[in-house]
C-alpha atoms as a PDB file:
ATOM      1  CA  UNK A   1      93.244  79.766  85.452  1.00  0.00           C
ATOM      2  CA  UNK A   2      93.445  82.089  82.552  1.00  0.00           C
ATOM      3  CA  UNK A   3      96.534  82.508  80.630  1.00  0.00           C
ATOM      4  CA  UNK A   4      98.190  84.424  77.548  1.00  0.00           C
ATOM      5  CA  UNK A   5     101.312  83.832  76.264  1.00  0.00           C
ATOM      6  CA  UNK A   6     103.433  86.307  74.289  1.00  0.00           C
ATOM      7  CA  UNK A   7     106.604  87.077  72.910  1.00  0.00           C
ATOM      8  CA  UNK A   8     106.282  89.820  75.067  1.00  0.00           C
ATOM      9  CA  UNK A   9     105.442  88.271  78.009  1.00  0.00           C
ATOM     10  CA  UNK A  10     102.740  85.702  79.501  1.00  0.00           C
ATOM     11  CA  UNK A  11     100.225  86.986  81.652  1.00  0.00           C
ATOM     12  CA  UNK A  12      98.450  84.428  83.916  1.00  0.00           C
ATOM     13  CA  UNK A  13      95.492  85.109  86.491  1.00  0.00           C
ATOM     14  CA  UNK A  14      94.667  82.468  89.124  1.00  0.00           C
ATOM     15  CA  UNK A  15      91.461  84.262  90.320  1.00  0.00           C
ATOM     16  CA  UNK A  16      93.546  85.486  93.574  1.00  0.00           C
ATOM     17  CA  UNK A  17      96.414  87.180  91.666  1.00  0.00           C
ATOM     18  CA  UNK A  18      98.412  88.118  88.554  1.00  0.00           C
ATOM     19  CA  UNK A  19     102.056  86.795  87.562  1.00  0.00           C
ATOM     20  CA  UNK A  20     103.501  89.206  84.629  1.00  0.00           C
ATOM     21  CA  UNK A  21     106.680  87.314  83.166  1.00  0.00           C
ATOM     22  CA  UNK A  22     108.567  89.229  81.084  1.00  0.00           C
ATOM     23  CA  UNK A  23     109.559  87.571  77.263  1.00  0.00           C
ATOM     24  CA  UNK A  24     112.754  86.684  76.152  1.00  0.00           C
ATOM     25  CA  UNK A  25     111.712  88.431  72.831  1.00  0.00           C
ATOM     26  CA  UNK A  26     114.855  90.798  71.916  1.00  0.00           C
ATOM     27  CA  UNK A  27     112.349  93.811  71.605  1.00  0.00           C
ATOM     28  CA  UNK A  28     111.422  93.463  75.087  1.00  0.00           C
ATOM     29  CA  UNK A  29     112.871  96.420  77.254  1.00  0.00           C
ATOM     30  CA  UNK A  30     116.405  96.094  79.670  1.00  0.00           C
ATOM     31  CA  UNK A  31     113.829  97.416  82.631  1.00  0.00           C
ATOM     32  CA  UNK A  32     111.092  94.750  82.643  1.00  0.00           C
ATOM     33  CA  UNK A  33     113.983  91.588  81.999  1.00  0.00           C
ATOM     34  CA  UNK A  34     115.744  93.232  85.080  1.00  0.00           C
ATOM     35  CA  UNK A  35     112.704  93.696  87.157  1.00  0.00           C
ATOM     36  CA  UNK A  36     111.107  90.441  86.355  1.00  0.00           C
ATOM     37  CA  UNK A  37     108.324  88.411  87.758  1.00  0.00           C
ATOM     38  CA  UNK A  38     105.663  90.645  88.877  1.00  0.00           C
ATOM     39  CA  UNK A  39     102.717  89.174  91.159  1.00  0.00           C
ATOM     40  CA  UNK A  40     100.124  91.807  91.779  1.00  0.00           C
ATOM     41  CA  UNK A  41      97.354  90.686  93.992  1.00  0.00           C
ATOM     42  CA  UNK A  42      94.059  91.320  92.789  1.00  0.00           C
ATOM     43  CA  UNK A  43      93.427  93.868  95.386  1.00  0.00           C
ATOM     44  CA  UNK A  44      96.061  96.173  93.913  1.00  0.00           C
ATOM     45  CA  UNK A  45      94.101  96.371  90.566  1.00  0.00           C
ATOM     46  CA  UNK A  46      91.434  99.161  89.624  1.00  0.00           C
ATOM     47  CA  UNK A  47      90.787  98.044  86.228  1.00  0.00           C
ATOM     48  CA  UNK A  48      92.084  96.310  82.765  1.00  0.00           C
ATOM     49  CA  UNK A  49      91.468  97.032  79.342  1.00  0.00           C
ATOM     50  CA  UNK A  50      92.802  95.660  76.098  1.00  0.00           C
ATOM     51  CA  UNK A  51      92.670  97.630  72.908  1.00  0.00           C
ATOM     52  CA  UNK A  52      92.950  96.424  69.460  1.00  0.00           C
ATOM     53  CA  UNK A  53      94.947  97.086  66.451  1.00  0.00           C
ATOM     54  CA  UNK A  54      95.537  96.602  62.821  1.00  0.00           C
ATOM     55  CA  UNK A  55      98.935  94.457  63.754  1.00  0.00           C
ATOM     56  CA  UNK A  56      98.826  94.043  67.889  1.00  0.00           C
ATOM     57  CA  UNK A  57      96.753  95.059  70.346  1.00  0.00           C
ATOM     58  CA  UNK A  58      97.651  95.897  74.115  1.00  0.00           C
ATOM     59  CA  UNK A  59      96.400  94.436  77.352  1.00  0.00           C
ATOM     60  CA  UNK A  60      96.595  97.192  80.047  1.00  0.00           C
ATOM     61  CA  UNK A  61      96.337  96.807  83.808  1.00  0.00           C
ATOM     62  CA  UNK A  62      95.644  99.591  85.942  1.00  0.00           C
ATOM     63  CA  UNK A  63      96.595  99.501  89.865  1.00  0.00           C
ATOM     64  CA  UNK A  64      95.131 101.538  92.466  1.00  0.00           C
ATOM     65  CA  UNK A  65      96.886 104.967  93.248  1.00  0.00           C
ATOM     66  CA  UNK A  66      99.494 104.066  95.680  1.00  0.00           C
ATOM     67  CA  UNK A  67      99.939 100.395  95.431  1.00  0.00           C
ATOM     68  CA  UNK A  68     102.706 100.117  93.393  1.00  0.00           C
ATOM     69  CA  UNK A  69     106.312 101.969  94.828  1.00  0.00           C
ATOM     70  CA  UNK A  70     108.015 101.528  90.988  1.00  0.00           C
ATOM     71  CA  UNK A  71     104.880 103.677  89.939  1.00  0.00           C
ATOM     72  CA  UNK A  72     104.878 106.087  92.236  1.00  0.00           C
ATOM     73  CA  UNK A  73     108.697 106.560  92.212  1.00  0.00           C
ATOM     74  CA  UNK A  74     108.414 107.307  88.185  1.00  0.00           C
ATOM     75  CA  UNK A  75     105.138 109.664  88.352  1.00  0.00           C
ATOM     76  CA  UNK A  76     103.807 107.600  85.404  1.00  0.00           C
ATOM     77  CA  UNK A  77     106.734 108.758  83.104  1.00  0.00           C
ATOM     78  CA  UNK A  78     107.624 105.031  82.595  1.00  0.00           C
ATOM     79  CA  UNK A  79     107.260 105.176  78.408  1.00  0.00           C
ATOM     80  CA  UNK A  80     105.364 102.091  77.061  1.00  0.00           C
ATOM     81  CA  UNK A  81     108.521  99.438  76.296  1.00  0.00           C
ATOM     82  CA  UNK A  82     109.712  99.523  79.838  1.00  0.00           C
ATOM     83  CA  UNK A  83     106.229  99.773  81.655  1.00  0.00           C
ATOM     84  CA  UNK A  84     105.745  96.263  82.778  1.00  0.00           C
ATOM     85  CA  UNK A  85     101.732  96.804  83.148  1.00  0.00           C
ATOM     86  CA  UNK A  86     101.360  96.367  79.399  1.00  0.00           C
ATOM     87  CA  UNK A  87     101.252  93.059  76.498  1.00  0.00           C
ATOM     88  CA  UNK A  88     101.776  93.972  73.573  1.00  0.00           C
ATOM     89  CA  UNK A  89      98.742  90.938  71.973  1.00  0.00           C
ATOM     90  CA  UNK A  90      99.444  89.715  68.362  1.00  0.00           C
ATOM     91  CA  UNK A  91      96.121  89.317  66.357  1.00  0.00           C
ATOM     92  CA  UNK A  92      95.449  86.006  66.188  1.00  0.00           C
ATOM     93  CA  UNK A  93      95.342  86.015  70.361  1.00  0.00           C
ATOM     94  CA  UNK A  94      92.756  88.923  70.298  1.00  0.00           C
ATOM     95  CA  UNK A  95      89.880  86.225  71.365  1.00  0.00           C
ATOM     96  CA  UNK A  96      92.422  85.044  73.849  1.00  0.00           C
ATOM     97  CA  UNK A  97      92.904  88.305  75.439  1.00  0.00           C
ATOM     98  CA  UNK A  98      89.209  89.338  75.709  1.00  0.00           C
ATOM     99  CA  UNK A  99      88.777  86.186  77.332  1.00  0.00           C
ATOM    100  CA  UNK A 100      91.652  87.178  79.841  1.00  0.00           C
ATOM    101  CA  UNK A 101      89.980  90.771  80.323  1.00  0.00           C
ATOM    102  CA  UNK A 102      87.071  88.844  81.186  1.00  0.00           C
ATOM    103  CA  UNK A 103      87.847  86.690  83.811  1.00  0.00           C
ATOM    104  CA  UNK A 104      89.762  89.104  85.424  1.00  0.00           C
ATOM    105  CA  UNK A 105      87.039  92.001  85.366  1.00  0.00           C
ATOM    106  CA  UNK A 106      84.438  89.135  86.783  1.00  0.00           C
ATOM    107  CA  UNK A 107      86.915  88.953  89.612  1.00  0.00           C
ATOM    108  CA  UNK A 108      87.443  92.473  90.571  1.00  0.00           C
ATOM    109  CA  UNK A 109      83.291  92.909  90.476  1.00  0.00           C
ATOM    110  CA  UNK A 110      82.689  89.352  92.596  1.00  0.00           C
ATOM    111  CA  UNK A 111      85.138  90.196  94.778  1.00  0.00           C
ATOM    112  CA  UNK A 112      84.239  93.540  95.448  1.00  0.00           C
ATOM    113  CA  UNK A 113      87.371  95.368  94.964  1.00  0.00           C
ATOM    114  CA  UNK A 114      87.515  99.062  94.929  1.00  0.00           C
ATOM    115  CA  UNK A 115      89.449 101.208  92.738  1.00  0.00           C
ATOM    116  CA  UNK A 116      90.121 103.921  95.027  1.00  0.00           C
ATOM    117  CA  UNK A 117      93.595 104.825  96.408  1.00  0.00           C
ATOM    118  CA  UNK A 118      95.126 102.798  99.068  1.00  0.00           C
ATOM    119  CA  UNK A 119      97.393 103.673 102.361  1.00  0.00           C
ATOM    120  CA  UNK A 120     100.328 101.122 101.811  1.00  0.00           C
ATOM    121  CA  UNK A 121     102.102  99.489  99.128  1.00  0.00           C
ATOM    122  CA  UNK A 122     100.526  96.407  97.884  1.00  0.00           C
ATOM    123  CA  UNK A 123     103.269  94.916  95.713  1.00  0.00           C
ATOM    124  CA  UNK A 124     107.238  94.982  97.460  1.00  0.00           C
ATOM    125  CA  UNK A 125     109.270  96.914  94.983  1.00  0.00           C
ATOM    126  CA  UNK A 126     112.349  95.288  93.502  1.00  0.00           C
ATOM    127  CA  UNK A 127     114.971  93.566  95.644  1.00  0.00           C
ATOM    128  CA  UNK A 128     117.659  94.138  97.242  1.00  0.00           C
ATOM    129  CA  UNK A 129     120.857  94.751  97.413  1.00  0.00           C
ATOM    130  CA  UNK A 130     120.713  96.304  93.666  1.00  0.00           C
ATOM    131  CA  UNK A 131     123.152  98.681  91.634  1.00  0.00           C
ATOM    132  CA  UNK A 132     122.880 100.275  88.467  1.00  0.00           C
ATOM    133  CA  UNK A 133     125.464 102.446  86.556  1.00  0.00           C
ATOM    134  CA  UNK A 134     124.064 105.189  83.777  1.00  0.00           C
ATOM    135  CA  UNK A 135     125.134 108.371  83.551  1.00  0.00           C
ATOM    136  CA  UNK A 136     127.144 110.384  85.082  1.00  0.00           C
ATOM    137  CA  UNK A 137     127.260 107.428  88.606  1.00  0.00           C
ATOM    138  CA  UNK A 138     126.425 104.333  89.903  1.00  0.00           C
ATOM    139  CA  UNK A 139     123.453 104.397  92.489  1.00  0.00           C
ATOM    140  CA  UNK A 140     123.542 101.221  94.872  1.00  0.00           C
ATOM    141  CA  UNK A 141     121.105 100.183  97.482  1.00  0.00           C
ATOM    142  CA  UNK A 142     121.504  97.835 100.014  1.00  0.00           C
ATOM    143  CA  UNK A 143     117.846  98.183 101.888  1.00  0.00           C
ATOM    144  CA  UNK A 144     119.375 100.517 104.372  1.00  0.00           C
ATOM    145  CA  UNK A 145     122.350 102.846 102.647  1.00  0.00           C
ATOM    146  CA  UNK A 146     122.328 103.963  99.029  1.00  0.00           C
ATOM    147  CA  UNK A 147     125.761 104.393  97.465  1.00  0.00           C
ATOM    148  CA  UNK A 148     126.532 107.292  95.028  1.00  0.00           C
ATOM    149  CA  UNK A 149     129.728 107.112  92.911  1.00  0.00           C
ATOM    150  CA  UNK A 150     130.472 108.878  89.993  1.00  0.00           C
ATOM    151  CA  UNK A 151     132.413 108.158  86.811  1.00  0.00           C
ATOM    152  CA  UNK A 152     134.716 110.059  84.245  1.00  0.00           C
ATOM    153  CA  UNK A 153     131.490 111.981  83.032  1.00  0.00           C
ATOM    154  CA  UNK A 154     130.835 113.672  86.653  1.00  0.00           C
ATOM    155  CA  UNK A 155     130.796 117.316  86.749  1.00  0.00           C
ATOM    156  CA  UNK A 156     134.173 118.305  88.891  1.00  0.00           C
ATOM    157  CA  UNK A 157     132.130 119.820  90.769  1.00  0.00           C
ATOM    158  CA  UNK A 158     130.148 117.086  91.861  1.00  0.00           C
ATOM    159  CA  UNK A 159     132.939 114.966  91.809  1.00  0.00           C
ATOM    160  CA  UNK A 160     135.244 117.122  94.237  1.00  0.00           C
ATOM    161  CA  UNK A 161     133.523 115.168  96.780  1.00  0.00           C
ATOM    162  CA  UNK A 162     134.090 111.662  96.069  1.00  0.00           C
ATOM    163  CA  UNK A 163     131.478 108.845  96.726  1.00  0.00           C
ATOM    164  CA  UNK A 164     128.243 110.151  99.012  1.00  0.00           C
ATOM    165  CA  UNK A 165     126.525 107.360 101.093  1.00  0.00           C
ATOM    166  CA  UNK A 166     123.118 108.391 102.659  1.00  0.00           C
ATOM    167  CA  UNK A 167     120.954 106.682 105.217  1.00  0.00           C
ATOM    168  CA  UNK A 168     117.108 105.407 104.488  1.00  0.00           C
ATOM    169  CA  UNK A 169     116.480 107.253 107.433  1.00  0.00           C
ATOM    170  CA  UNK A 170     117.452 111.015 106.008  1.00  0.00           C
ATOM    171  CA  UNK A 171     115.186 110.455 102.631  1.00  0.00           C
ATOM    172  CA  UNK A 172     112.542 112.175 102.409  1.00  0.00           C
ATOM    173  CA  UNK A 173     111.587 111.383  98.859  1.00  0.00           C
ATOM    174  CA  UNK A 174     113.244 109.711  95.754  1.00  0.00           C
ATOM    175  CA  UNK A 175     112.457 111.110  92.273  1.00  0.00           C
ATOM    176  CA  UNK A 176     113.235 109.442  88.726  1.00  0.00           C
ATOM    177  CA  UNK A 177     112.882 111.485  85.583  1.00  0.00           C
ATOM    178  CA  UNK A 178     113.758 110.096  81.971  1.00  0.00           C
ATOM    179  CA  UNK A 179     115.127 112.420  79.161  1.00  0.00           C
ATOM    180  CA  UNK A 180     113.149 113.943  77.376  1.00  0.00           C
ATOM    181  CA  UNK A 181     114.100 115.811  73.862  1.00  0.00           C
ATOM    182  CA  UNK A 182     117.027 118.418  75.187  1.00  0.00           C
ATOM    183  CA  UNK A 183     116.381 117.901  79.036  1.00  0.00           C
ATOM    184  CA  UNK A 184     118.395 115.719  81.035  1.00  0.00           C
ATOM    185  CA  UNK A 185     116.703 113.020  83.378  1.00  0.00           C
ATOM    186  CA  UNK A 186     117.793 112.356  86.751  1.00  0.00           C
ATOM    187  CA  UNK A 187     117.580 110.007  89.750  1.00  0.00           C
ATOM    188  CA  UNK A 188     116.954 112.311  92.716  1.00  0.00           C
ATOM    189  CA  UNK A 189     117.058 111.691  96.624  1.00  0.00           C
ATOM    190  CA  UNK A 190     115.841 114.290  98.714  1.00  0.00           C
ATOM    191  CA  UNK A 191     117.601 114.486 102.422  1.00  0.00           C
ATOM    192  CA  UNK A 192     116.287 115.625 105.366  1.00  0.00           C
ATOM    193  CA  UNK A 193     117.175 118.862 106.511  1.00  0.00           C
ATOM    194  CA  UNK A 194     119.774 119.269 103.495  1.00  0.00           C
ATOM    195  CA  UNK A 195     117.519 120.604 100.705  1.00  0.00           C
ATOM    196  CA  UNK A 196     118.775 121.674  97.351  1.00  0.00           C
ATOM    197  CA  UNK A 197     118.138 123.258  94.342  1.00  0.00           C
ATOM    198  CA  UNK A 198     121.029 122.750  92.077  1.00  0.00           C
ATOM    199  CA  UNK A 199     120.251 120.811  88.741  1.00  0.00           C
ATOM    200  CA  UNK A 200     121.269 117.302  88.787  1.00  0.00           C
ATOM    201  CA  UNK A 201     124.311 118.077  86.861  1.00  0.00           C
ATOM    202  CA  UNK A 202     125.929 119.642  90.111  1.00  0.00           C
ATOM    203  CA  UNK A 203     123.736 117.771  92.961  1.00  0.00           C
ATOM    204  CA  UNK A 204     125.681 115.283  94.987  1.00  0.00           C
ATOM    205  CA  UNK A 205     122.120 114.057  95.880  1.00  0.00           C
ATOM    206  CA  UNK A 206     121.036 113.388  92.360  1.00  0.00           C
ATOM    207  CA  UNK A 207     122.681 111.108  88.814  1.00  0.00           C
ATOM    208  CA  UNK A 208     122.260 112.956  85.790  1.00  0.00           C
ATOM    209  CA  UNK A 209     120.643 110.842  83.003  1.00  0.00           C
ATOM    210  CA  UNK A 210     121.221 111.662  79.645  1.00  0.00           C
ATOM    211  CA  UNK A 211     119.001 109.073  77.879  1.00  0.00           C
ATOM    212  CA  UNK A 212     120.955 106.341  77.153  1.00  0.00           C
ATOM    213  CA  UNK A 213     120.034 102.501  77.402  1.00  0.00           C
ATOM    214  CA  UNK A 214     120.779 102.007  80.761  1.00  0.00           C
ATOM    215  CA  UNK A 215     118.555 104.983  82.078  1.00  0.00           C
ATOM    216  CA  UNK A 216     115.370 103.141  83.038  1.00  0.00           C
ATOM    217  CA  UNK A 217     117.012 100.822  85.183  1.00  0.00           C
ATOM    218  CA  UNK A 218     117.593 103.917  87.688  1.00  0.00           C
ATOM    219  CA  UNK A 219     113.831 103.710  88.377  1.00  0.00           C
ATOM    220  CA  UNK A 220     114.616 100.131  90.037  1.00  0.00           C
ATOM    221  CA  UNK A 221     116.778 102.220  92.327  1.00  0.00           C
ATOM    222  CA  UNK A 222     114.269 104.976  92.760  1.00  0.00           C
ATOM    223  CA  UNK A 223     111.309 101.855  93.531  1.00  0.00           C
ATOM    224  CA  UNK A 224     113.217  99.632  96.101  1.00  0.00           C
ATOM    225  CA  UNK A 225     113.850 103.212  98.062  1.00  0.00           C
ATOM    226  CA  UNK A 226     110.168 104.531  97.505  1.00  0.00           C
ATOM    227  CA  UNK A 227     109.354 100.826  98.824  1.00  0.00           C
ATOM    228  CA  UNK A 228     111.205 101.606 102.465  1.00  0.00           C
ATOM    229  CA  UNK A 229     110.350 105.000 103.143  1.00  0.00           C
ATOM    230  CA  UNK A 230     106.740 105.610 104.853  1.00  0.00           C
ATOM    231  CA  UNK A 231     103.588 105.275 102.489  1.00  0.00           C
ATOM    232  CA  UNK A 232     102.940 109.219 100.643  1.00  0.00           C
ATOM    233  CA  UNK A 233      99.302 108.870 101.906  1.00  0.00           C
ATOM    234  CA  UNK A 234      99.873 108.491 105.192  1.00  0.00           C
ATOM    235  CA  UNK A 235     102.816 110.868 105.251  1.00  0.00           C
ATOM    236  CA  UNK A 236     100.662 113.611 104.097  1.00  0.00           C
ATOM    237  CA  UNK A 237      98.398 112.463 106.940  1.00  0.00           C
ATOM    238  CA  UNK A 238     101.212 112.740 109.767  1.00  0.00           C
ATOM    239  CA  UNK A 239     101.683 109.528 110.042  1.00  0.00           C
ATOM    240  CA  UNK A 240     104.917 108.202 109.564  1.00  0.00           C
ATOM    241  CA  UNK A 241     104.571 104.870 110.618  1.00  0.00           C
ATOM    242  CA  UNK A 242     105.721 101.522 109.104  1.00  0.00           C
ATOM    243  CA  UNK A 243     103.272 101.535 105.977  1.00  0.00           C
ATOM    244  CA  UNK A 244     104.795  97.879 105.273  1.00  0.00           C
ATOM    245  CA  UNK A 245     103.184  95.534 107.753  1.00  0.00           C
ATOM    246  CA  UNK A 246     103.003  92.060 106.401  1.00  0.00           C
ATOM    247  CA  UNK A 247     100.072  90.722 105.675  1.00  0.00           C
ATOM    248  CA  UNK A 248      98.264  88.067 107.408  1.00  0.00           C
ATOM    249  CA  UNK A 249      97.194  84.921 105.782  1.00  0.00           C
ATOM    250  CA  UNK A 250      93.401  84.595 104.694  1.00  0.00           C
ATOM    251  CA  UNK A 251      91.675  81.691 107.000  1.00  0.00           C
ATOM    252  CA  UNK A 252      91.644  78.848 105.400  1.00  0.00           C
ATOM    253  CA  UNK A 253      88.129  77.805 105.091  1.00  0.00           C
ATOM    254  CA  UNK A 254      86.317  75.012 104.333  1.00  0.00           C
ATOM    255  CA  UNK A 255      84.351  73.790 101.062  1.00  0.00           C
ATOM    256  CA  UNK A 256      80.899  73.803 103.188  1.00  0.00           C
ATOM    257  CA  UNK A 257      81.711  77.497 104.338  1.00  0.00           C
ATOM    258  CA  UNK A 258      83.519  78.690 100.982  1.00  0.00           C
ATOM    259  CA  UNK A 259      79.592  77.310  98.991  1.00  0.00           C
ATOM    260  CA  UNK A 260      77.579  79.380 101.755  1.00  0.00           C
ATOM    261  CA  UNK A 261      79.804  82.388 101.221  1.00  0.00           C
ATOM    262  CA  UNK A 262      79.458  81.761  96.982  1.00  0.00           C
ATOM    263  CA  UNK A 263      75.231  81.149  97.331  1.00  0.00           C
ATOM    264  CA  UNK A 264      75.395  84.793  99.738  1.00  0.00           C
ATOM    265  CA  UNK A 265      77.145  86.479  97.408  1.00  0.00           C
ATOM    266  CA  UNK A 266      74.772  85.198  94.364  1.00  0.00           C
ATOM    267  CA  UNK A 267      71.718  86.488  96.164  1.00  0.00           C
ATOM    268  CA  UNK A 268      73.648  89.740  96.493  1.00  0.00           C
ATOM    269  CA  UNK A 269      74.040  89.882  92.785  1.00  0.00           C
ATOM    270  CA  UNK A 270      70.368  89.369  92.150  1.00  0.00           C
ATOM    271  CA  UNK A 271      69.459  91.656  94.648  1.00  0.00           C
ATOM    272  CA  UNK A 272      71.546  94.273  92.980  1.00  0.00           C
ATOM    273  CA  UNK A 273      70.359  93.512  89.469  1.00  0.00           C
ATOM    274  CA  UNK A 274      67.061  93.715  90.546  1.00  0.00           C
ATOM    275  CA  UNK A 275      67.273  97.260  91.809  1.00  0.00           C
ATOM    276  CA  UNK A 276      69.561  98.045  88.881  1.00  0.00           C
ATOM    277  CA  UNK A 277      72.960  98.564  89.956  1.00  0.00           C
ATOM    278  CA  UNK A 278      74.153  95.512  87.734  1.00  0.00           C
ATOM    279  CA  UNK A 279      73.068  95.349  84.000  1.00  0.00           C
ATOM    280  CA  UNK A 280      71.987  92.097  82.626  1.00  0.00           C
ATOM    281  CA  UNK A 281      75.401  91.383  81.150  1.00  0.00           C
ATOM    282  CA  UNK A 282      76.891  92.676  84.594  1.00  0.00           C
ATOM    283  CA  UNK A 283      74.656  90.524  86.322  1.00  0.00           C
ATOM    284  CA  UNK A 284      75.264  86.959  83.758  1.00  0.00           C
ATOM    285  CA  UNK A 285      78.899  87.607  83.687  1.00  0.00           C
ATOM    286  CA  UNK A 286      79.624  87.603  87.707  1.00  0.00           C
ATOM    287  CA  UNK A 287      76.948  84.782  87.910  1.00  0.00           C
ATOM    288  CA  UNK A 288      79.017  82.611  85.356  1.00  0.00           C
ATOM    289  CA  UNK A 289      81.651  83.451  87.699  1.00  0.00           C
ATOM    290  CA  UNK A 290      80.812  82.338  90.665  1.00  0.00           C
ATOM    291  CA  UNK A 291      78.845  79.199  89.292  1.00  0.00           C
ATOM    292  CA  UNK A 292      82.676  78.494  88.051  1.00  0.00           C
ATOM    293  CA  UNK A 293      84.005  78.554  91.671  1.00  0.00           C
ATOM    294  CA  UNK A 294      80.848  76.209  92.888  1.00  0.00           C
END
């Protein structure tokens, strides 16, 4: 078990997965308190990386393109106090955290795991039911309707119409963009068959965001949708099946069978250093490894 604790969080890494808990630390960001507990398996990640500074440093994970609906539902315009895929490290844990990046790299290269995009979401999104107000509505979803009402801000317009309620089944896409300087952010849901163009101001489809506090919590919203609808890989593909299967549980196998499968995999590791695919410190640091696990 490997372990950091923060104020802005503690990281821990059991060898099969990583729980992110958020801090209690005041500076820590409305988004990641609200969102939680993250476990991401260790087949989700395609790398780490912590970088030092002159005050903190950062631990960084990486996940594989696709594994992750909150990441794919914010295009990677979650800003760095709400992404919940960064520590901010205080110096005096540096060693600690290069320790951390260790054991968790020694992982990913024993077990083999591939940093190329996958077909299905890997982690579940938030949960449900969930509602958040900012801006100009509330946007609630229950796992199968989302809820749009609108406040005092609403554009008449928009308003005219009262409260919309659309189906899981006529989204097509969800979209969540963040202010930025003079441009408005949104939370978007494309419908089936009902496409629009009209700026979020004065689309019943979309809440306008306008950069306050409460903004990044839309992108829970836009995540527990992007978590039901079918995976964008296999969409593109034609496929439009259930991209959420659950997952079976690994055989449990025995200690005999787990120490043939750990001696297999070190004379893989010395066959691959000896042809030079592994460097020496490659090669010592996934042997420490798996001597740990025998």
């Amino acid at each position: 078990m490997a372990e950091i604790i923060q104020k802005d969080g503690t990281w821990a890494f059991d060898g099969d997965a990583l729980r992110l808990t958020p801090g209690r630390d005041k500076n820590v960001s409305l988004l990641r308190r609200e969102l939680g507990e993250l476990v991401v398996p260790l087949g989700a990640l395609a790398g780490i990386s912590f970088e030092q500074g002159k005050k903190a440093g950062r631990l960084r994970l990486r996940l594989r393109d696709g594994a992750d609906p909150l990441l794919h539902a914010t295009g990677g315009r979650l800003t760095e106090p709400h992404d919940p895929y960064q520590l901010i490290v205080e110096s005096d844990r540096y060693g600690v955290a290069e320790y951390f990046t260790d054991e968790v790299r020694n992982a990913l290269l024993l077990d083999q795991v591939p940093a190329d995009p996958v077909d299905e979401y890997l982690l579940p999104g938030p949960a449900v039911p969930l509602s958040v107000s900012a801006g100009d509505g509330t946007a609630g979803f229950d796992g199968e309707r989302i809820r749009l009402e609108w406040n005092w801000k609403t554009e008449d317009a928009k308003a005219a119409a009262g409260a919309r309620t659309l189906a899981l089944t006529d989204i097509t896409g969800v979209e969540w963009q963040p202010a930025a300087g003079l441009e408005n952010g949104y939370l978007r849901f494309t419908v089936r068959n009902a496409p629009t163009k009209a700026p979020p101001k004065y689309d019943p489809n979309a809440v306008e965001l306008w950069g306050f506090k409460k903004d990044p919590l839309m992108a829970l919203v836009a995540a527990a949708v992007q978590a039901r609808l079918p995976h964008p890989a296999r969409a593109a593909a034609g496929d439009m099946t259930d991209t959420r299967p659950e997952l079976p549980s690994p055989p449990v196998a025995s200690a005999e069978d787990d120490h043939d499968a750990l001696l297999r995999r070190l004379r893989e590791l010395g066959e691959l250093h000896r042809t030079g695919v592994l460097t020496d410190d490659e090669f010592a640091l996934a042997k420490q490894a798996i001597l740990k696990r025998m």
